[in-house]
C-alpha atoms as a PDB file:
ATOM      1  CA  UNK A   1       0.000   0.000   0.000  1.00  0.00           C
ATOM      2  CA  UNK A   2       1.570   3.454  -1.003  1.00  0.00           C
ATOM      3  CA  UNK A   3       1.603   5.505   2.172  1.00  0.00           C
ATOM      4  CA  UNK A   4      -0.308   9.533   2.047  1.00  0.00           C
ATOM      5  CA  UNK A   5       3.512  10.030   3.959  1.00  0.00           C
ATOM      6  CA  UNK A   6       5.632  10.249   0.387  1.00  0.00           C
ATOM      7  CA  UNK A   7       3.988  13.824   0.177  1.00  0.00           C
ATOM      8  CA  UNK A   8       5.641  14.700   3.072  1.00  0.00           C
ATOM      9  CA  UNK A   9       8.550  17.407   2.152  1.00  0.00           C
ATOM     10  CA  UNK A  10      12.159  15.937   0.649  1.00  0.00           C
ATOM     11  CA  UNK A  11      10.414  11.790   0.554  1.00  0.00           C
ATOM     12  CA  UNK A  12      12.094   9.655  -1.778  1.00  0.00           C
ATOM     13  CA  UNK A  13      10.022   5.721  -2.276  1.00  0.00           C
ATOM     14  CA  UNK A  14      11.607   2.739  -0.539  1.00  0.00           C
ATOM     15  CA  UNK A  15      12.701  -0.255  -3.035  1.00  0.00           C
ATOM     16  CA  UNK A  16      12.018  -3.816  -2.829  1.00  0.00           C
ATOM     17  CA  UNK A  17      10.341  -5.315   0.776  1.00  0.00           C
ATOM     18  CA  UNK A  18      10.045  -1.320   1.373  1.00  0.00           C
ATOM     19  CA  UNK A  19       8.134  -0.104  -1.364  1.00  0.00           C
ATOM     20  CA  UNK A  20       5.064   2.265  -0.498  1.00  0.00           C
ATOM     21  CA  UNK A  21       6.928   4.364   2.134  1.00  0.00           C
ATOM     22  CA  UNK A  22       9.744   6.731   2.941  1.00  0.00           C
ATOM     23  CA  UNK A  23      13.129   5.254   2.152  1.00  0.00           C
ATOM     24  CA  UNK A  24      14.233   9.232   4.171  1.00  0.00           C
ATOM     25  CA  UNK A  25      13.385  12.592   3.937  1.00  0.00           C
ATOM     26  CA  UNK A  26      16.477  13.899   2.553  1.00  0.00           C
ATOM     27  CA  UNK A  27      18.973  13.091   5.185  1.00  0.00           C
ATOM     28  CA  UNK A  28      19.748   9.478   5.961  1.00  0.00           C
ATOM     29  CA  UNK A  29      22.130  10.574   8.842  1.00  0.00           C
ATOM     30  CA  UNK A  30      20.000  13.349  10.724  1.00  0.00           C
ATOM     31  CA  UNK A  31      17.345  10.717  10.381  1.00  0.00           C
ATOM     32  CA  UNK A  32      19.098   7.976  11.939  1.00  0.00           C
ATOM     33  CA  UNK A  33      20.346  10.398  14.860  1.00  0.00           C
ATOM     34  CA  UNK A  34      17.052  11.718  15.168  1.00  0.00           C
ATOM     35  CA  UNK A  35      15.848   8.312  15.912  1.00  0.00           C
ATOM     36  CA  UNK A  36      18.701   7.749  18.419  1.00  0.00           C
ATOM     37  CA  UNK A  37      17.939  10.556  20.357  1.00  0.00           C
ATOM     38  CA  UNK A  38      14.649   9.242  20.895  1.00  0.00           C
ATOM     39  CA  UNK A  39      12.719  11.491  18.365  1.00  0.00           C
ATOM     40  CA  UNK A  40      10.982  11.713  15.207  1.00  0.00           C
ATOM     41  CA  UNK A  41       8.710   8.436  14.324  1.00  0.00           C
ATOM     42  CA  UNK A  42       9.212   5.898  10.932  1.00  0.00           C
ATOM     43  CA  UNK A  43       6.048   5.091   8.547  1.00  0.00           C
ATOM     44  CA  UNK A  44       6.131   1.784   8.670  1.00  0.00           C
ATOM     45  CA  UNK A  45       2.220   1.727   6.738  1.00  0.00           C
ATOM     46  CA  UNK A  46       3.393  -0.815   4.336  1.00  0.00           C
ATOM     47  CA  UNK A  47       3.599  -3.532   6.883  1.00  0.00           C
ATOM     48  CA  UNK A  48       0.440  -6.020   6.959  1.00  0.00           C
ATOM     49  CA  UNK A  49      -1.801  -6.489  10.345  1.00  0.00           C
ATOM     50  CA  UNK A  50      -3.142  -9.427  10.879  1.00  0.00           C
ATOM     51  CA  UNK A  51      -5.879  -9.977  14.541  1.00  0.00           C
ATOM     52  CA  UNK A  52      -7.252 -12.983  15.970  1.00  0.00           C
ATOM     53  CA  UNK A  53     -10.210 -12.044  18.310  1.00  0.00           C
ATOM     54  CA  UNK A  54     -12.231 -14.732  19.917  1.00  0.00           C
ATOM     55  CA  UNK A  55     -12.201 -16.415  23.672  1.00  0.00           C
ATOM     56  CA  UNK A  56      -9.663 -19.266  22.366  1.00  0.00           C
ATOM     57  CA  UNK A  57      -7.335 -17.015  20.410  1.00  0.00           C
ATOM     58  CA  UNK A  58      -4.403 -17.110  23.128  1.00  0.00           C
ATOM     59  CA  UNK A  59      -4.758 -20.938  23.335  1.00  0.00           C
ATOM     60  CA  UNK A  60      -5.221 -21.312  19.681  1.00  0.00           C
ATOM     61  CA  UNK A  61      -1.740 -19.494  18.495  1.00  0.00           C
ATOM     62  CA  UNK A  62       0.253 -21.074  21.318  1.00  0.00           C
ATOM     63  CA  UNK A  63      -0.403 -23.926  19.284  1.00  0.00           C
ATOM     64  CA  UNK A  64       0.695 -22.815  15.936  1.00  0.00           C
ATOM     65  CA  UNK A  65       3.968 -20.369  17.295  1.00  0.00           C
ATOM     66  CA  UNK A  66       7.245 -20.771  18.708  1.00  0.00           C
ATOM     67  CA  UNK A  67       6.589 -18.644  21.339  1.00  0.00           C
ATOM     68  CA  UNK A  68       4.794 -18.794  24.720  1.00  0.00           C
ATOM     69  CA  UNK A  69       1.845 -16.913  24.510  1.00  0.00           C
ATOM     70  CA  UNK A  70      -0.938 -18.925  26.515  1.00  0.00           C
ATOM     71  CA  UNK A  71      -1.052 -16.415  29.317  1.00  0.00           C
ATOM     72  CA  UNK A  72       0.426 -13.291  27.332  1.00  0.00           C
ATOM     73  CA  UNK A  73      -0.581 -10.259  29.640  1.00  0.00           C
ATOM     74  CA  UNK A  74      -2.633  -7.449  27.572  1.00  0.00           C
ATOM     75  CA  UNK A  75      -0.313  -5.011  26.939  1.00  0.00           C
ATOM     76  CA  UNK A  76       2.519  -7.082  26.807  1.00  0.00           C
ATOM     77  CA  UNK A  77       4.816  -7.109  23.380  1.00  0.00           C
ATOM     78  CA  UNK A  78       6.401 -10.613  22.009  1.00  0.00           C
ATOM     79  CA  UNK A  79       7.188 -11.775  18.731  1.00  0.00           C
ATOM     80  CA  UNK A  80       6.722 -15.276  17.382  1.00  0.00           C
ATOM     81  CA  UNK A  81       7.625 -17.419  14.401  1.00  0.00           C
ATOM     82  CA  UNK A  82       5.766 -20.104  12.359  1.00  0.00           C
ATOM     83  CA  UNK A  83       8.077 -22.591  11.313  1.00  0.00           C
ATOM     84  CA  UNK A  84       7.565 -25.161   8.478  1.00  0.00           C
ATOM     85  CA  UNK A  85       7.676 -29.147   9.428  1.00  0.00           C
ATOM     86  CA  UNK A  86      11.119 -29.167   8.747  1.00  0.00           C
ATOM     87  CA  UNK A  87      11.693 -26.303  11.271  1.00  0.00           C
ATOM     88  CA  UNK A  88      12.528 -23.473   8.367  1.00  0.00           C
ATOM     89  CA  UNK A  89      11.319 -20.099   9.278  1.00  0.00           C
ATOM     90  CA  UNK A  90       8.118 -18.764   7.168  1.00  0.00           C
ATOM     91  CA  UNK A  91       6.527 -16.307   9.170  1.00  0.00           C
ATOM     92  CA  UNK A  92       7.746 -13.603  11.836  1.00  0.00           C
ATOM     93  CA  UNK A  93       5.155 -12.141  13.803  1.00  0.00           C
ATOM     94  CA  UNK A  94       5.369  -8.629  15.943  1.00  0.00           C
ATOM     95  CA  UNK A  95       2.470  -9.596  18.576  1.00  0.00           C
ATOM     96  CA  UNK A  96       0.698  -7.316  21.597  1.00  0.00           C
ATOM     97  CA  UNK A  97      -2.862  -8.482  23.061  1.00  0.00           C
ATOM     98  CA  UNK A  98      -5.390  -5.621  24.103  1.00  0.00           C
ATOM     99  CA  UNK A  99      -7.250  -8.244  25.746  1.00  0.00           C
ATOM    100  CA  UNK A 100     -10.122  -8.631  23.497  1.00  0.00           C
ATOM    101  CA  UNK A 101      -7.754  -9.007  20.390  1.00  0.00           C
ATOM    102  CA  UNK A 102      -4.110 -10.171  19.124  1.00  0.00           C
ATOM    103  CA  UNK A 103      -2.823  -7.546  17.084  1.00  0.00           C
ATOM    104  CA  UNK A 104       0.395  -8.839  14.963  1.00  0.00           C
ATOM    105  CA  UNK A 105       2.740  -6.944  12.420  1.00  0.00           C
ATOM    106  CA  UNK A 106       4.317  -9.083   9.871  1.00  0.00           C
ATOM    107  CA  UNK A 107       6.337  -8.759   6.316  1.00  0.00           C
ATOM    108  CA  UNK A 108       4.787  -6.522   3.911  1.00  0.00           C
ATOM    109  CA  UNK A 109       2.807  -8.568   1.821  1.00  0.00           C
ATOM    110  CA  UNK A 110       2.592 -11.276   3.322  1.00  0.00           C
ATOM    111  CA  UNK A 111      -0.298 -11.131   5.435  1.00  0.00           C
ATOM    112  CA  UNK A 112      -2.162 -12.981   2.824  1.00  0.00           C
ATOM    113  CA  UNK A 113      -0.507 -16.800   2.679  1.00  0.00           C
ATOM    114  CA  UNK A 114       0.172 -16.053   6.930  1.00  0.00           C
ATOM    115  CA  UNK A 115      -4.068 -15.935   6.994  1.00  0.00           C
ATOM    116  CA  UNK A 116      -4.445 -18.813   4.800  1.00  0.00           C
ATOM    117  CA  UNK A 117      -2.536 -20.863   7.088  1.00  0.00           C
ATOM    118  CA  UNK A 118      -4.305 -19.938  10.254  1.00  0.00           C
ATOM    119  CA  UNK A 119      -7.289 -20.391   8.900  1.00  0.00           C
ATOM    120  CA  UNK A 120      -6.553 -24.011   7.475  1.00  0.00           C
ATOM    121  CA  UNK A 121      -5.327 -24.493  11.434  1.00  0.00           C
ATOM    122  CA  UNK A 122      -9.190 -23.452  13.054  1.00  0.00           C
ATOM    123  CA  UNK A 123     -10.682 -26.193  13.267  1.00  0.00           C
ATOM    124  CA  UNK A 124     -13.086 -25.911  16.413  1.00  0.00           C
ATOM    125  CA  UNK A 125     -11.414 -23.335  18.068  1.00  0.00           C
ATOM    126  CA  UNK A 126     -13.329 -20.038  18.795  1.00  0.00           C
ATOM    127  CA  UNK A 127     -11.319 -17.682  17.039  1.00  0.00           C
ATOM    128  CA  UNK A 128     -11.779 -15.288  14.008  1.00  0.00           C
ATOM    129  CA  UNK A 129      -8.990 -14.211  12.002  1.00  0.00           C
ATOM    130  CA  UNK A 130      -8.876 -10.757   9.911  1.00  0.00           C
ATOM    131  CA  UNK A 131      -6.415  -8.777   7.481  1.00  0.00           C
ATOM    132  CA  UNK A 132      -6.942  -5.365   9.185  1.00  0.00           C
ATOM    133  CA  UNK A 133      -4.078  -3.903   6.646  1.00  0.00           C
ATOM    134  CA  UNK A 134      -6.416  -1.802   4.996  1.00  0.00           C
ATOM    135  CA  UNK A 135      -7.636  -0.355   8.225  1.00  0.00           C
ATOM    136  CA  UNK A 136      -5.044   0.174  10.761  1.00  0.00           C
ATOM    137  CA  UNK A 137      -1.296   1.112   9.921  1.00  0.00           C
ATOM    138  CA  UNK A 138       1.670   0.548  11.784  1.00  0.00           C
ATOM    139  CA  UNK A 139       4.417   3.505  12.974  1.00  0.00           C
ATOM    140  CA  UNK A 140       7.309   3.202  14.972  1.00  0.00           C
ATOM    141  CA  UNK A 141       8.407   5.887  17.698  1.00  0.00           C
ATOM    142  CA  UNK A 142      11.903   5.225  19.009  1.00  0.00           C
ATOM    143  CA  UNK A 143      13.060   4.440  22.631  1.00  0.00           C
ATOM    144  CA  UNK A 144      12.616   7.293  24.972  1.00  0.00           C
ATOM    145  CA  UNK A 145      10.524   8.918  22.515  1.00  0.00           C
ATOM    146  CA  UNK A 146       7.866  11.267  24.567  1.00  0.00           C
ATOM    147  CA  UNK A 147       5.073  11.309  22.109  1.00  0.00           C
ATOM    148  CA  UNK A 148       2.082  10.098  23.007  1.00  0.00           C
ATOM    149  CA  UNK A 149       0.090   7.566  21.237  1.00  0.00           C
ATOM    150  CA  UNK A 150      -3.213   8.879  19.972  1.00  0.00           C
ATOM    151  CA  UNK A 151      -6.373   8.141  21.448  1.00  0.00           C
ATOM    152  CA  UNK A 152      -7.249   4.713  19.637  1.00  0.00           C
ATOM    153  CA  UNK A 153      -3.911   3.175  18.623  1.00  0.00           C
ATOM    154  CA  UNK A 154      -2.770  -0.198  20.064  1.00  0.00           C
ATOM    155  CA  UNK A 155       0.748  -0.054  21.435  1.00  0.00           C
ATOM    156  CA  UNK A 156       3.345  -2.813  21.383  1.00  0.00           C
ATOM    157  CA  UNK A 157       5.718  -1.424  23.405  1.00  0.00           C
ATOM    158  CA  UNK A 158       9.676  -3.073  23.212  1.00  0.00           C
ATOM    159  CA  UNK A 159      12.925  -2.153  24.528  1.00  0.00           C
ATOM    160  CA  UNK A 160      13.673  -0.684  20.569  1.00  0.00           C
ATOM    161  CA  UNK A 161      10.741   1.584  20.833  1.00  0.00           C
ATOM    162  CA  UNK A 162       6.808   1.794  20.277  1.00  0.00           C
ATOM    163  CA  UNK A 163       4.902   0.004  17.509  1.00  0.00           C
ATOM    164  CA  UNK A 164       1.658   1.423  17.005  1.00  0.00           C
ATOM    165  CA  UNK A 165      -1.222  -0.084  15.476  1.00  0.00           C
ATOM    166  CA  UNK A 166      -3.263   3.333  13.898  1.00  0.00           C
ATOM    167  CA  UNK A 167      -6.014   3.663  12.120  1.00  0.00           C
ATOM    168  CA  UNK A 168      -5.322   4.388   8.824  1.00  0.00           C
ATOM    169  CA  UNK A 169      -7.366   7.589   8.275  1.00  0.00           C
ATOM    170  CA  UNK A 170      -5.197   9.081  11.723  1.00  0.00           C
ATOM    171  CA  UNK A 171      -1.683   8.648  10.334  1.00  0.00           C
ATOM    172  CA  UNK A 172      -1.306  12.002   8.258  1.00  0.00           C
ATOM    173  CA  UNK A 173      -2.578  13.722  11.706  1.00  0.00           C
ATOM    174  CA  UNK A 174      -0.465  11.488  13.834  1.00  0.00           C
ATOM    175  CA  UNK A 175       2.602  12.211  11.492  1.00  0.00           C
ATOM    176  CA  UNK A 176       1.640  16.013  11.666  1.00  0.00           C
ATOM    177  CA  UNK A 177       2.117  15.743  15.713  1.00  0.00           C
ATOM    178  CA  UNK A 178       4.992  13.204  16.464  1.00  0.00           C
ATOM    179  CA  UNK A 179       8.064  15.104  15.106  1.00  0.00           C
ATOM    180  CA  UNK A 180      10.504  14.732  12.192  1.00  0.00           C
ATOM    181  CA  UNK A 181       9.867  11.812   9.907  1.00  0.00           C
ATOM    182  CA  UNK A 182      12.556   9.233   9.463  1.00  0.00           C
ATOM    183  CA  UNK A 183      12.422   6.734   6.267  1.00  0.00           C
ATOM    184  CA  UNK A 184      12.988   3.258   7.225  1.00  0.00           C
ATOM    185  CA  UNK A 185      16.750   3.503   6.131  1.00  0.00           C
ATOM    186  CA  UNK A 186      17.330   4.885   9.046  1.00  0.00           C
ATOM    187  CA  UNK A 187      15.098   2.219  10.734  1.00  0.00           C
ATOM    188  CA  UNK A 188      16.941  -0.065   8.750  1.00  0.00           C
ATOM    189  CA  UNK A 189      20.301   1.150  10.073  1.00  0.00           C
ATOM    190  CA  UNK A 190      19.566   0.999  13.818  1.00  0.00           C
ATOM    191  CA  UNK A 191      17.960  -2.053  13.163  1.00  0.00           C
ATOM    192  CA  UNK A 192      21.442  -3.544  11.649  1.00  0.00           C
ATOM    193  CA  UNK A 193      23.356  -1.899  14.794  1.00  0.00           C
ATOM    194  CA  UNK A 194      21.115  -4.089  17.381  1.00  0.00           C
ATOM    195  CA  UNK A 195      21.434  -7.376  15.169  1.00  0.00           C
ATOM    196  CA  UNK A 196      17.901  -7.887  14.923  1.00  0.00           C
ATOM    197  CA  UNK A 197      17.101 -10.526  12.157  1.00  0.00           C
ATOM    198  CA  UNK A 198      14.019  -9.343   9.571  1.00  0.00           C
ATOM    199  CA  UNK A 199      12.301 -12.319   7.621  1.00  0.00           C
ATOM    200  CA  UNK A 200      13.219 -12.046   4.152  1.00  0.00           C
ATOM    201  CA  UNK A 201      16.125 -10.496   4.661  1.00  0.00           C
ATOM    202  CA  UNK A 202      18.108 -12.363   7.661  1.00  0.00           C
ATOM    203  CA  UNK A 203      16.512 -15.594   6.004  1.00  0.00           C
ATOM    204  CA  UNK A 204      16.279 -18.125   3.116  1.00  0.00           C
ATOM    205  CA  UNK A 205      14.195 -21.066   2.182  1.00  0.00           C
ATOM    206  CA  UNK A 206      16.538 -23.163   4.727  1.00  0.00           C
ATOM    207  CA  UNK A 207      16.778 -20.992   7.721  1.00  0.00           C
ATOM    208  CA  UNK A 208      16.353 -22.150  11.090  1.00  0.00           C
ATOM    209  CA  UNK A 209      15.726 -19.935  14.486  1.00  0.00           C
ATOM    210  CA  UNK A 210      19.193 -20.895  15.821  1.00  0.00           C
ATOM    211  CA  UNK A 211      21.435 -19.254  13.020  1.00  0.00           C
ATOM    212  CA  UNK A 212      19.841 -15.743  13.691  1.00  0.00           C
ATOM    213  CA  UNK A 213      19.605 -15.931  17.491  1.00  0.00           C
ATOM    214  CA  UNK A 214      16.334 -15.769  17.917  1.00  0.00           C
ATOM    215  CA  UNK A 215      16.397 -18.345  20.552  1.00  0.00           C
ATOM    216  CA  UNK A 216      14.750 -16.716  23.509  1.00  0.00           C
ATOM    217  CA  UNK A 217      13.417 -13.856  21.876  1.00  0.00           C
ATOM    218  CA  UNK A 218      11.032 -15.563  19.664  1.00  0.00           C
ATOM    219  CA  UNK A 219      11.119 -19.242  20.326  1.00  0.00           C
ATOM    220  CA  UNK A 220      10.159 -20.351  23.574  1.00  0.00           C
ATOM    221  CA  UNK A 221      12.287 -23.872  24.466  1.00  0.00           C
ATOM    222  CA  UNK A 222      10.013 -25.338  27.281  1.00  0.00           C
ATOM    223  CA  UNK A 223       6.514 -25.157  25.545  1.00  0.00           C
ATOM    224  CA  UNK A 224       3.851 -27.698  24.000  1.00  0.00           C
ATOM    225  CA  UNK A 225       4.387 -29.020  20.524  1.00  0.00           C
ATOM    226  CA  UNK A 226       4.330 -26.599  17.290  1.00  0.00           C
ATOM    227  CA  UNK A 227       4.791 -27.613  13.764  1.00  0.00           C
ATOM    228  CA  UNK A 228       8.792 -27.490  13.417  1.00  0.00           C
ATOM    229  CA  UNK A 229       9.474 -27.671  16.736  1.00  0.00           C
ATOM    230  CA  UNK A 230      11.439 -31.347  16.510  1.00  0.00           C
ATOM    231  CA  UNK A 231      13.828 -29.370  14.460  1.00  0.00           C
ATOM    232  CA  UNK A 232      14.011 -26.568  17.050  1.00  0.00           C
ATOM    233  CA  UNK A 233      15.027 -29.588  19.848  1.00  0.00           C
ATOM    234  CA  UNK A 234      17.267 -31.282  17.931  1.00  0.00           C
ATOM    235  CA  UNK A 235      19.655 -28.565  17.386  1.00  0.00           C
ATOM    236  CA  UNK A 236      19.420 -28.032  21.149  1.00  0.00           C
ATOM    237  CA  UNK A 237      20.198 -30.751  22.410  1.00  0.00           C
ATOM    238  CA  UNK A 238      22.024 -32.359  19.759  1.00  0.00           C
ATOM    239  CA  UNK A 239      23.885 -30.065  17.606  1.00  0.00           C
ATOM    240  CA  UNK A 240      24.734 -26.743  16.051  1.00  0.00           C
ATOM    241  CA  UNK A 241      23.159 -24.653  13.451  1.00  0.00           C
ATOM    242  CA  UNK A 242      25.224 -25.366  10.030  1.00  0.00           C
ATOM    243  CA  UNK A 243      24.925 -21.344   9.435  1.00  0.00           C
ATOM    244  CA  UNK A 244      25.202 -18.517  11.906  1.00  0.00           C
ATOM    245  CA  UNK A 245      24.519 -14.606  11.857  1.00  0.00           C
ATOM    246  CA  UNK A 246      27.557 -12.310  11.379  1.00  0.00           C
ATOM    247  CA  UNK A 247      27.654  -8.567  11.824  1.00  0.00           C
ATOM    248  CA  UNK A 248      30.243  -6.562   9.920  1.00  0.00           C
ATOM    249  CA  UNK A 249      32.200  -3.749  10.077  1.00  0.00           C
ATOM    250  CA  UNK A 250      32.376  -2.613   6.081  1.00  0.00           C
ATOM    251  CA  UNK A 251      35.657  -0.856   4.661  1.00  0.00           C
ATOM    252  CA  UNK A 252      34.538   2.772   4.294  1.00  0.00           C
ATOM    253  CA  UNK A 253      36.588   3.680   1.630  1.00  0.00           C
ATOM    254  CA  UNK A 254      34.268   1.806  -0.831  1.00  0.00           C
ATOM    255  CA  UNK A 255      31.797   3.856  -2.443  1.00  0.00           C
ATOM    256  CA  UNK A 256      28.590   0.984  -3.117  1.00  0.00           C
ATOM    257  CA  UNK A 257      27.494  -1.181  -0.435  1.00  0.00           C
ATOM    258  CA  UNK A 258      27.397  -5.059  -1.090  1.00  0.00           C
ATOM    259  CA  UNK A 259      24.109  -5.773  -1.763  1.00  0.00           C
ATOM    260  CA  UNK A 260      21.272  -8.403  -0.194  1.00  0.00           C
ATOM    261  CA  UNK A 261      22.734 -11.723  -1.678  1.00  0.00           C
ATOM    262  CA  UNK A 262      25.991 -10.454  -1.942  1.00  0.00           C
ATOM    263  CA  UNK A 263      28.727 -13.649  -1.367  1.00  0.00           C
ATOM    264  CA  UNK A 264      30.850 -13.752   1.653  1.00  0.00           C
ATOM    265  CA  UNK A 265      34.285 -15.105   1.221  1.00  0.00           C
ATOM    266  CA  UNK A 266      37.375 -15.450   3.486  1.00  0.00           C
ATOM    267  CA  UNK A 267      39.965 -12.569   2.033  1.00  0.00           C
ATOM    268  CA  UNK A 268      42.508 -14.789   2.173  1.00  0.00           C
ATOM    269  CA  UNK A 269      40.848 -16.358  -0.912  1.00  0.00           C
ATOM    270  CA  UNK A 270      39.969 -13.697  -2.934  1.00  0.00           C
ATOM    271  CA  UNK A 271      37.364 -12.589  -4.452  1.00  0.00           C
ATOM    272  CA  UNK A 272      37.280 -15.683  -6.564  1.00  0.00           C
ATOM    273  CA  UNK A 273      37.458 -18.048  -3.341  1.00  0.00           C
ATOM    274  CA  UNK A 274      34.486 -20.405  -2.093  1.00  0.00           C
ATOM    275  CA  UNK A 275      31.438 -18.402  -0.786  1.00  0.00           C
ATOM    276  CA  UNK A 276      30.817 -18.902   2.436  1.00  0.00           C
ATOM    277  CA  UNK A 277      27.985 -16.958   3.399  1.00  0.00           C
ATOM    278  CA  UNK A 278      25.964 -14.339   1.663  1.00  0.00           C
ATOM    279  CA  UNK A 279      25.071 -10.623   2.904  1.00  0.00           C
ATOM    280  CA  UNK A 280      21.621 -10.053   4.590  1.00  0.00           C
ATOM    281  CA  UNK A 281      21.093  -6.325   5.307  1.00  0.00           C
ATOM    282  CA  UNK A 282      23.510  -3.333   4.324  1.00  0.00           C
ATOM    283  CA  UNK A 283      23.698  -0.071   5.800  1.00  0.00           C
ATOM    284  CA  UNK A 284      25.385   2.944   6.357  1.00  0.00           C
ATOM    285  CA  UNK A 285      25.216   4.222  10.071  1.00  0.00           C
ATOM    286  CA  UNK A 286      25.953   7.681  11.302  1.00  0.00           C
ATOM    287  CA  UNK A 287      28.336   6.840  13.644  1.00  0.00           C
ATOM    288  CA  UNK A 288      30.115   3.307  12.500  1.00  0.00           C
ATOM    289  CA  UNK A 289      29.878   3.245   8.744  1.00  0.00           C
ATOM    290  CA  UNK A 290      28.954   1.312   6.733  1.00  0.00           C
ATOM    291  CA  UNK A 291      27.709  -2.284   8.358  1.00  0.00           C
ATOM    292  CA  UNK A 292      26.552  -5.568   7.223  1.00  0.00           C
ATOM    293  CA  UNK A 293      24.272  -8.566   8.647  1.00  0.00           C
ATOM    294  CA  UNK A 294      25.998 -11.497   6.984  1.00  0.00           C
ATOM    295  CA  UNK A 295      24.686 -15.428   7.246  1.00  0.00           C
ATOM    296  CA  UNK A 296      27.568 -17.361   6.990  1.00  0.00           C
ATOM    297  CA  UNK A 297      29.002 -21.247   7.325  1.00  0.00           C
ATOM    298  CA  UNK A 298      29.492 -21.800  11.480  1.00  0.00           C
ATOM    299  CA  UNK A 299      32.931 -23.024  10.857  1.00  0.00           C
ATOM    300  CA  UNK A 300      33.951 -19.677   9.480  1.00  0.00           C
ATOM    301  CA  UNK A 301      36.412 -18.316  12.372  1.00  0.00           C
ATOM    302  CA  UNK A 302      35.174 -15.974  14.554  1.00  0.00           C
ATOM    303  CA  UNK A 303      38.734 -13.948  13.838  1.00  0.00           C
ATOM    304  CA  UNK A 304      38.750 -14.413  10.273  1.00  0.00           C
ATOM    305  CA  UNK A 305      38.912 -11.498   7.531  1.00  0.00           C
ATOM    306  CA  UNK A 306      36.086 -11.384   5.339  1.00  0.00           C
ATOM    307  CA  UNK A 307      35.444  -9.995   2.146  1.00  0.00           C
ATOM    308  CA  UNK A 308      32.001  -8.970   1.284  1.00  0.00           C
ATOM    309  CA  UNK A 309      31.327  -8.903  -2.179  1.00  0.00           C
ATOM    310  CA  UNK A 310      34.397  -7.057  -3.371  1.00  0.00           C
ATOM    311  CA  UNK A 311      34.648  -5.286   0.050  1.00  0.00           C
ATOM    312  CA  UNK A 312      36.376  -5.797   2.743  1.00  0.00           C
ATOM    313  CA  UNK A 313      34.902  -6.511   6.244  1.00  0.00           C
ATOM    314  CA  UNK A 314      35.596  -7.210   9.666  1.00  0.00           C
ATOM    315  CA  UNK A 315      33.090  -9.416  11.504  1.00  0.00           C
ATOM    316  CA  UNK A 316      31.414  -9.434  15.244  1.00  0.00           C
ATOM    317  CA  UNK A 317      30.125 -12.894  16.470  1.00  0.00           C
ATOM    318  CA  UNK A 318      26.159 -12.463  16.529  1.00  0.00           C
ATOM    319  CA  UNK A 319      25.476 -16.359  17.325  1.00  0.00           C
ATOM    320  CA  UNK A 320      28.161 -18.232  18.842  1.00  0.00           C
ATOM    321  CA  UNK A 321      29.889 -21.488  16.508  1.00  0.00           C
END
């Protein structure tokens, strides 16, 4: 959905899983400083909503996610994943109860096949699923952000900041009240700095919870049986995840980042050695440069120069070998 936001002043459109909103306003550096001192707000309208009302909801998606969310407190913010039977990650879900309703963000555009699933999964259960995309948008204000949320808006509060669920026909108002606008590069950019995996992005047809560290924060280990979990135990208790989540430092002094897909080699090789890994996210952050997510081979050392693309890069352990 193309956001009323890209009439703001200086907007330039978001490519690819970004399309509809802001990529920034002009300034991709004030932006992403505004945001760390805990003003401005992102558009994030192009993001689908997905609710599950009903008296069995709760019960109901404990079943289907990797997380524990039986006795989720209203007002509480989690996030979840639905795993295929093989334990590969399909679906990342950005949850808060009101206590009448389950309000989730996911993926833009894929709110569709995540609501064809649930549905298939009903059976008995009292619950009634809806695409509320159209209705309600989503918009970020960072951590130790002082703007209030407007009268109506469901909040997911995290330790990153406030996602709020808004009715669509508030957000030009809302955006009018809450500060300087930030495009999601700059989202994007903080969002590298923390290591915080994005479906999509962070993940392939073959990706498992384990390489991107999401152990904890979205998969709960001492819960009932969800589709994909035997995957999720095994590599517990038996083993390690083949791949695991990189962050790296970029070399500076190139002009173009390495883009999504982009193959990670040792530099020792060359750029014509063995990939090893391919590049997630790219960035450039105001304060450390550019900086890379990376998926990578778990045997790669942890203190081994990398080259990314045709760049070099220096890499931070994300999920332990």
């Amino acid at each position: 959905m193309k956001s009323p936001l890209l009439s703001l002043p200086g907007a330039v459109p978001g490519e690819g899983p970004d399309e509809g909103v802001a990529a920034h306003y002009g300034d991709l550096f004030r932006e992403q400083r505004t945001l760390a001192d805990g003003s401005g707000f992102v558009d994030l309208s192009h993001r689908g909503v997905v609710t599950v009302s009903g008296p069995d909801r709760l019960s109901w998606l404990h079943l289907l996610l990797t997380q524990h969310v039986s006795e989720l407190p209203a007002g509480q913010a989690t996030e979840a994943l639905i795993l295929s039977a093989h334990g590969h990650i399909e679906h990342a879900l950005y949850i808060v109860d009101d206590g009448e309703t389950t309000w989730a963000h996911v993926e833009p555009g894929t709110q569709g096949e995540l609501i064809a699933y649930l549905e298939s999964m009903k059976f008995f259960y009292r619950v009634e699923i809806a695409d509320r995309t159209e209705e309600f948008a989503v918009a970020y204000l960072p951590a130790g952000s002082i703007t209030e949320a407007p009268e109506g808006a469901v909040v997911r509060e995290t330790p990153y900041g406030r996602d709020l669920f808004l009715p669509r026909t508030g957000l030009e108002s809302f955006a009018a009240a809450s500060g300087p606008p930030a495009g999601v590069l700059a989202y994007e950019a903080l969002r590298v700095e923390a290591h915080r995996p994005r479906v999509g992005l962070e993940t392939d047809h073959r990706t498992i919870p384990h390489e991107l560290g999401w152990i904890g924060t979205a998969v709960h280990l001492h819960k009932g049986c969800y589709r994909g979990q035997e995957t999720v135990a095994r590599v517990q208790n038996l083993g390690k995840p083949p791949r695991r989540l990189v962050f790296l430092h970029l070399d500076g002094s190139e002009v173009a980042l390495p883009g999504h897909g982009a193959p990670v080699r040792l530099a020792s090789d060359g750029a014509e050695g063995r990939p090893l890994g391919f590049v997630t996210t790219s960035a450039r952050h105001y304060e450390l440069g550019p900086i890379a997510l990376a998926l990578v081979k778990r045997n790669v050392p942890v203190d081994a120069a990398l080259i990314a693309d045709t760049t070099a890069a220096a890499q931070e352990v994300v999920v332990e070998p």
